[in-house]
N, C-alpha and C. Protein backbone atom coordinates (compact mmCIF):
# COMPACT_ATOMS: atom_id res chain seq x y z
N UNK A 1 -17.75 4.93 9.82
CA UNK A 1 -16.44 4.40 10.18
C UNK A 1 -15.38 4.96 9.24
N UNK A 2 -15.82 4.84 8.25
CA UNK A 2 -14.79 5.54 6.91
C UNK A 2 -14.44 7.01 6.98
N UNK A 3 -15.65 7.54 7.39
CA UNK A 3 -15.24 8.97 7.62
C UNK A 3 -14.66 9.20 8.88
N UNK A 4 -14.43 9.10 9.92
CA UNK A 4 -14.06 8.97 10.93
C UNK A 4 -12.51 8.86 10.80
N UNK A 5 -12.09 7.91 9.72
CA UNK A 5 -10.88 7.14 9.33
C UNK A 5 -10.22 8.62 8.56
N UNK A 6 -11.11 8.75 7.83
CA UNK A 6 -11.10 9.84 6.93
C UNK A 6 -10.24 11.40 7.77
N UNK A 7 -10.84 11.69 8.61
CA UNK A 7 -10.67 12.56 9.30
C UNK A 7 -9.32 12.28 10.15
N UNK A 8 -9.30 11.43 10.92
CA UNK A 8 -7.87 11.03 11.50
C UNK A 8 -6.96 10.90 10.70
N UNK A 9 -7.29 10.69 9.43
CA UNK A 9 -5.95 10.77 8.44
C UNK A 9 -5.47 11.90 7.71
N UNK A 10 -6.92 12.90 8.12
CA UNK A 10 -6.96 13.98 7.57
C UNK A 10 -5.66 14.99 8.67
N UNK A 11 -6.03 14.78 9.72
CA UNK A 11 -5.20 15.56 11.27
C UNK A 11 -4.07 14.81 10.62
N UNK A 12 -3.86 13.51 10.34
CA UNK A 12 -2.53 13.15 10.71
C UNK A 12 -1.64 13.71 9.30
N UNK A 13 -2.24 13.68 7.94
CA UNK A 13 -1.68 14.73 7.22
C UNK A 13 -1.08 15.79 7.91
N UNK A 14 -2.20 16.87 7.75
CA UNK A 14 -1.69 17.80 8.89
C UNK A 14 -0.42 18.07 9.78
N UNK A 15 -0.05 17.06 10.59
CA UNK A 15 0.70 17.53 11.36
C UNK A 15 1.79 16.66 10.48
N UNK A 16 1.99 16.14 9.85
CA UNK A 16 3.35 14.93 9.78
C UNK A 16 3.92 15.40 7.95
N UNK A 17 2.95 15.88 7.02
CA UNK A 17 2.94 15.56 5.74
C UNK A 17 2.92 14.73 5.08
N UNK A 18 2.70 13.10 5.56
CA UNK A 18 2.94 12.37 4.92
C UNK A 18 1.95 11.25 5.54
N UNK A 19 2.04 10.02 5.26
CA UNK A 19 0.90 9.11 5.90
C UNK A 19 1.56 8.43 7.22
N UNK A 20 2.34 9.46 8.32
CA UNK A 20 2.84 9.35 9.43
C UNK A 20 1.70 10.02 10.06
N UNK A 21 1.79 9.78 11.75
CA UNK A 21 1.38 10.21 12.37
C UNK A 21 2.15 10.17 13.57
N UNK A 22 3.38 11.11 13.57
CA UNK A 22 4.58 11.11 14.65
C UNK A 22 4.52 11.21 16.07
N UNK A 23 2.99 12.55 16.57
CA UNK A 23 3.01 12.42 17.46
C UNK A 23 2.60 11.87 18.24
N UNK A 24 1.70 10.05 18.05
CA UNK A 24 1.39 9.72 18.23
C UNK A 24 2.10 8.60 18.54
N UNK A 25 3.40 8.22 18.10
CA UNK A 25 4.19 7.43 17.48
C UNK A 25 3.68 6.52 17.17
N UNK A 26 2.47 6.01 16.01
CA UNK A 26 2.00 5.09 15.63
C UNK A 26 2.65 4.87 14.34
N UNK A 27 2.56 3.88 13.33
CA UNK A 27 3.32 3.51 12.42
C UNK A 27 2.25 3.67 11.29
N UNK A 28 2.25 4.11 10.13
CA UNK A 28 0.64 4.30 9.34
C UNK A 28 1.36 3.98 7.68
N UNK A 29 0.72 3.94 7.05
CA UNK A 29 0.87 3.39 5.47
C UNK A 29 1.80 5.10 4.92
N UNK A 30 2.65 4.18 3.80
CA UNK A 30 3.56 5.05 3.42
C UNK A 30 3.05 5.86 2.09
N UNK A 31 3.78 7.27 1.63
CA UNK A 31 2.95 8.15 0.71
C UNK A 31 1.95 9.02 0.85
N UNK A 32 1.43 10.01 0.30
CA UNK A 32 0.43 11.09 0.31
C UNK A 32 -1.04 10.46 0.30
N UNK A 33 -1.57 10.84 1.42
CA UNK A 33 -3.17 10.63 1.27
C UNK A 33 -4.04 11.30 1.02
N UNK A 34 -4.73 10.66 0.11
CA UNK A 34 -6.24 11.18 -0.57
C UNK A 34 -7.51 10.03 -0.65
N UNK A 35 -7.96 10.95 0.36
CA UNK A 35 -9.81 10.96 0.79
C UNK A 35 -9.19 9.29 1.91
N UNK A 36 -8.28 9.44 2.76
CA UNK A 36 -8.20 8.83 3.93
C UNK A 36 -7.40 7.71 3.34
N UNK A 37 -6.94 7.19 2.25
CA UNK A 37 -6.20 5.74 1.95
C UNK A 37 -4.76 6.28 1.10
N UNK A 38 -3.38 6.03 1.04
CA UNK A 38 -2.27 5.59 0.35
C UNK A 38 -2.51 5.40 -0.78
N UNK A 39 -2.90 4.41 -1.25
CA UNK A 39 -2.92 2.94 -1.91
C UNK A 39 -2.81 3.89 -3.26
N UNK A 40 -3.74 5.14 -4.05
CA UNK A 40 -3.59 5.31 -5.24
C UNK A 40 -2.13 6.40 -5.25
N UNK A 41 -1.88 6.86 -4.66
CA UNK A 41 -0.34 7.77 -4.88
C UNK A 41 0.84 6.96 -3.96
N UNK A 42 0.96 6.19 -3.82
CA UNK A 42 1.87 5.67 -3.02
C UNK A 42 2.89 5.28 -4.19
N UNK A 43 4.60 5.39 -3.94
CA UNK A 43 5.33 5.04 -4.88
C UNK A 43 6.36 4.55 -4.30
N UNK A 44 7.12 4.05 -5.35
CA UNK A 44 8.10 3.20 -5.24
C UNK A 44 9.40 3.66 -3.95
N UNK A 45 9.58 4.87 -4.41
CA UNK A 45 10.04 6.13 -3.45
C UNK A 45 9.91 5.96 -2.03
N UNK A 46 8.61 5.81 -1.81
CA UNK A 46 8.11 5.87 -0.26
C UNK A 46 8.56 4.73 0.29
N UNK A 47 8.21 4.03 -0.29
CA UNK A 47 8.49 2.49 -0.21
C UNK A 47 9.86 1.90 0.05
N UNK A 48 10.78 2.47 -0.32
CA UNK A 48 12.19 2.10 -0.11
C UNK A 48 12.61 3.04 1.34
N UNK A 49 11.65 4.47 1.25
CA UNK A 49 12.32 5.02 2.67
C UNK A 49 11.16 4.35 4.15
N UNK A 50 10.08 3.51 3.81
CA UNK A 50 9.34 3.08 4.92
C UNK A 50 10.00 1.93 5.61
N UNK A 51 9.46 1.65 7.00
CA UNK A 51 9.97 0.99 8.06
C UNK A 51 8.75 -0.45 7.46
N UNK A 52 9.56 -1.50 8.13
CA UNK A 52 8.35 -2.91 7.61
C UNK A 52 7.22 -2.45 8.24
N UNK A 53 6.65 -2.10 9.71
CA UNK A 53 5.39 -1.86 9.75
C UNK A 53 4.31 -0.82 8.64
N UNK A 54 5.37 0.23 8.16
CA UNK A 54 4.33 0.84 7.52
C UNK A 54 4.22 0.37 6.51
N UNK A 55 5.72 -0.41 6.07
CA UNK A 55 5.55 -1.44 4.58
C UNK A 55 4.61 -2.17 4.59
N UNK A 56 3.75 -2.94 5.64
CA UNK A 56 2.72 -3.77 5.65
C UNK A 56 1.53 -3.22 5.87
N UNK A 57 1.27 -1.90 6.51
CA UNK A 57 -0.05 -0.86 6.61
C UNK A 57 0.09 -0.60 5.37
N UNK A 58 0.89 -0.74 4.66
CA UNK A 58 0.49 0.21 3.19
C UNK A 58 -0.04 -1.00 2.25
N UNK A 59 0.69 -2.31 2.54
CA UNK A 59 -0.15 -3.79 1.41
C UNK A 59 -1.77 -3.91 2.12
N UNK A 60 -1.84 -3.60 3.07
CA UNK A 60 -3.27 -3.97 3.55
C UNK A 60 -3.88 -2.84 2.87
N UNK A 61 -3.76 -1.21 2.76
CA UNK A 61 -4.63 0.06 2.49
C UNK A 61 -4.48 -0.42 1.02
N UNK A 62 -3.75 -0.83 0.48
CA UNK A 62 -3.76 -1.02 -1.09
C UNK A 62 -4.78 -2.50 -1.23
N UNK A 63 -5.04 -3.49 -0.75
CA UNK A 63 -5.35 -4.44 -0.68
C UNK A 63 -7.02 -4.42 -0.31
N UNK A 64 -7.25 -3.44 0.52
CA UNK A 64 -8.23 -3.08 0.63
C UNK A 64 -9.21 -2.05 -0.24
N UNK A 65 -7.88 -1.33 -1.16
CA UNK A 65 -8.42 -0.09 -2.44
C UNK A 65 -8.96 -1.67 -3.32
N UNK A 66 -8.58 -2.79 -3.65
CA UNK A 66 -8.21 -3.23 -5.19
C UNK A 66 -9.17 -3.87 -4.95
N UNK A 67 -9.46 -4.77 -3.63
CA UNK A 67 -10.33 -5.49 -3.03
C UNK A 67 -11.57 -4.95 -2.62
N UNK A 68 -12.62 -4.64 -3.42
CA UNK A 68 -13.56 -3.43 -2.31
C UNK A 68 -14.69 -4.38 -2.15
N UNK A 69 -14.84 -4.20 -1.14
CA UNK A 69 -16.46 -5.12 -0.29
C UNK A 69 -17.74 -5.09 -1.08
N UNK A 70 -18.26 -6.36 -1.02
CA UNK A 70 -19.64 -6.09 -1.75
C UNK A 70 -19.39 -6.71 -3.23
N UNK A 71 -18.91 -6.97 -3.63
CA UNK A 71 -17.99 -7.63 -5.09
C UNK A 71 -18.42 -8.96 -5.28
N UNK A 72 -19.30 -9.30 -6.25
CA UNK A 72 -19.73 -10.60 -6.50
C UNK A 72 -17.99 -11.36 -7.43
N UNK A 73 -16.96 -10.91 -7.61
CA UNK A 73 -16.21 -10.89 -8.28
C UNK A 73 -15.12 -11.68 -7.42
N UNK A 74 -14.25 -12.85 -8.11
CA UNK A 74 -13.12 -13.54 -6.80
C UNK A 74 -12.23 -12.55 -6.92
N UNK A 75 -11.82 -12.23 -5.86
CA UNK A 75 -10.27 -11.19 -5.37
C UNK A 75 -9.03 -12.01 -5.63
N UNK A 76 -8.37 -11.29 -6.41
CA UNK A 76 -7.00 -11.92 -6.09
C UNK A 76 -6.22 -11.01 -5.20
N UNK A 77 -5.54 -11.72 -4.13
CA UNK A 77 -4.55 -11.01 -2.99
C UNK A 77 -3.07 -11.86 -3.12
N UNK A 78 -2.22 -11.15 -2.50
CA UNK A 78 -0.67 -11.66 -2.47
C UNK A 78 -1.19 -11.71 -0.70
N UNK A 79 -0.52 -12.83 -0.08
CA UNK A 79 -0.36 -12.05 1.27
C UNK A 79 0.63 -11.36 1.49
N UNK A 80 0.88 -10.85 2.85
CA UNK A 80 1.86 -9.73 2.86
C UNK A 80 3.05 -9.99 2.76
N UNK A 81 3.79 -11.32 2.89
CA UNK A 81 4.66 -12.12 2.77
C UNK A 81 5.16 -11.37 1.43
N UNK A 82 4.58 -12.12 0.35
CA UNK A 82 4.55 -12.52 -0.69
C UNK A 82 4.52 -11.02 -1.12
N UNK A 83 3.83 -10.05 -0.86
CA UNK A 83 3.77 -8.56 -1.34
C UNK A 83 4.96 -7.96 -1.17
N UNK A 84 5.09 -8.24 0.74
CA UNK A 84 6.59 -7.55 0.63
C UNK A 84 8.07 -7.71 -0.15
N UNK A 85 7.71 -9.10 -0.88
CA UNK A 85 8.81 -9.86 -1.54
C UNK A 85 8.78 -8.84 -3.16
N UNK A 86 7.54 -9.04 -3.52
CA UNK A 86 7.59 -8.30 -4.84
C UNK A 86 7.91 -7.11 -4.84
N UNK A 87 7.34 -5.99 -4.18
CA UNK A 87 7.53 -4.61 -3.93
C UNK A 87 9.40 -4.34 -3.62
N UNK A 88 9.55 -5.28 -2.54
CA UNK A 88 10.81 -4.73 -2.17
C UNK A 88 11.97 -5.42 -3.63
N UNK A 89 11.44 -5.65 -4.28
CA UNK A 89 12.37 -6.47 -5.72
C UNK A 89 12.10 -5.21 -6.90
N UNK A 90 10.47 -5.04 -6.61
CA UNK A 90 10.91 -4.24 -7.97
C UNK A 90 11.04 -2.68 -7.78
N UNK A 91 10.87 -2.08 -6.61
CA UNK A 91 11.56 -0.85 -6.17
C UNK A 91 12.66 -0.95 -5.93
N UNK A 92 13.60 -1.96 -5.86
CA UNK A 92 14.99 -1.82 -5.71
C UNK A 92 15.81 -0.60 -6.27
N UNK A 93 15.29 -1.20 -7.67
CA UNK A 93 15.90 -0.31 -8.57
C UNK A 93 16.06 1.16 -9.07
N UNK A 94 16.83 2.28 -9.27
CA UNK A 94 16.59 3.74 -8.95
C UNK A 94 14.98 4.06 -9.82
N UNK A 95 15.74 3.43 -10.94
CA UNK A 95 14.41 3.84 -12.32
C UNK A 95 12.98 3.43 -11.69
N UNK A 96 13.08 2.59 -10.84
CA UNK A 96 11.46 2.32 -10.64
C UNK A 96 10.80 3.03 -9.39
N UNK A 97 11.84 4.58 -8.57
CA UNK A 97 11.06 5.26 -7.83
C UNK A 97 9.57 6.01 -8.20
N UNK A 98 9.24 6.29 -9.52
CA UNK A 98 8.04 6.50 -9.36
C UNK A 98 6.76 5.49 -9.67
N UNK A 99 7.35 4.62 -9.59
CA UNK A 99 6.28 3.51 -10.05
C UNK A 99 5.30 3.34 -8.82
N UNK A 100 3.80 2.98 -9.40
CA UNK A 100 2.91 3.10 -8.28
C UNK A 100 3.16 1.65 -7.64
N UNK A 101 2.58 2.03 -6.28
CA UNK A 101 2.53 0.15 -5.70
C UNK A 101 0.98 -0.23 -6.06
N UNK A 102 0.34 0.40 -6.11
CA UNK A 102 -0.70 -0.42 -6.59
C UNK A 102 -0.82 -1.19 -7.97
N UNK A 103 -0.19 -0.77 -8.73
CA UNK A 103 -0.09 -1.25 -9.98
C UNK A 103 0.89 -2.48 -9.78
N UNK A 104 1.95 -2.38 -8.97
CA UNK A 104 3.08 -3.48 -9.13
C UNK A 104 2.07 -4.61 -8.31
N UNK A 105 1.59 -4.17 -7.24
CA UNK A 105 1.07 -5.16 -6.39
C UNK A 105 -0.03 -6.22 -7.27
N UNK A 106 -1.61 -5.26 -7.89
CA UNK A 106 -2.34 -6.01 -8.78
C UNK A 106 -1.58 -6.55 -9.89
N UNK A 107 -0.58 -6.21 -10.54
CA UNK A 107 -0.27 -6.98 -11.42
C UNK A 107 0.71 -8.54 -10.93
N UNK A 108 1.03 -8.18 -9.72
CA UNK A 108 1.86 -9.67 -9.19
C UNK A 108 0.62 -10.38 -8.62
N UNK A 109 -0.46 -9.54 -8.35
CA UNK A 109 -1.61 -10.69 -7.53
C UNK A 109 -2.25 -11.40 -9.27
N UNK A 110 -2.57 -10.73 -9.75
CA UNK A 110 -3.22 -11.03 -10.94
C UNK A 110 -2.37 -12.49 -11.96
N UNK A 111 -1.09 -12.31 -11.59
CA UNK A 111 -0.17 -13.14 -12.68
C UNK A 111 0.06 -14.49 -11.42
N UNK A 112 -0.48 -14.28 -9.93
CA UNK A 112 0.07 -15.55 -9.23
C UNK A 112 -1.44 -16.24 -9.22
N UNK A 113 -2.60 -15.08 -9.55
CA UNK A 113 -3.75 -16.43 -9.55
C UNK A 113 -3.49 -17.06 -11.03
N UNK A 114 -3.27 -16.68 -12.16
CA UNK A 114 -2.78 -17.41 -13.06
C UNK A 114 -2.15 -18.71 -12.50
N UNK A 115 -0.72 -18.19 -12.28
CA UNK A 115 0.20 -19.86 -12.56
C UNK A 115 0.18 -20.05 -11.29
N UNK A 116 -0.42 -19.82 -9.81
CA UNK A 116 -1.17 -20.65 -8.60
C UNK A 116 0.42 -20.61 -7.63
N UNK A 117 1.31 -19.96 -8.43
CA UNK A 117 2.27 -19.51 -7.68
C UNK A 117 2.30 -18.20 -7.13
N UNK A 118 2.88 -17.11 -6.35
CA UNK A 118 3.40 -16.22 -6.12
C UNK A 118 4.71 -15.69 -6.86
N UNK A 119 4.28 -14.29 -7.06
CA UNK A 119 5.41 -13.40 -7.93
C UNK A 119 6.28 -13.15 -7.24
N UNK A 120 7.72 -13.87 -7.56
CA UNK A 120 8.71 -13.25 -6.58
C UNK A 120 9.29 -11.79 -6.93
């Protein structure tokens, strides 16, 4: 299944450069892909020029990098709510276009299982 995934993301590189897939007009996670997922090069950058659907394909591909199956370990997740709230706050700003989203994301999931709130 992964490779499969792998490969369609591989074509859709290909034709689009980016984690679009235009001629399809489907909506896909924002930033450069490597080995089929966003989630580790994706930046702040992308993120301010993506549409909400790919803003939310990209919290799930990251959510799914941080989260990996098989993990005797509790996950902490933001839902997408709550993701899109943080991301779109702390990319606002020019200085924080290269900042990764995976890093902003685990560190707001990590600090809301702490205090049982969500990072705005």
């Amino acid at each position: 299944m992964r490779a499969a995934a792998a490969v369609a993301a591989a074509a859709a590189l290909a034709g689009s450069g980016c984690g679009s897939d235009a001629s399809a007009g489907e909506e896909t996670e924002l930033g450069p892909l490597r080995a089929g997922s966003v989630a580790a090069l994706a930046q702040c950058s992308d993120w301010i020029q993506g549409s909400d659907d790919q803003k939310v394909a990209t919290i799930h591909d990251i959510r799914d990098m941080v989260n990996q199956t098989g993990t005797v370990e509790p996950t902490t997740d933001l839902d997408d709510e709550d993701a899109l709230t943080l991301l779109d706050r702390a990319c606002e700003s020019d200085f924080a276009s290269g900042f990764r989203l995976y890093k902003l994301y685990t560190r707001g999931a990590a600090f809301s299982s702490i205090t049982g709130d969500p990072v705005p």
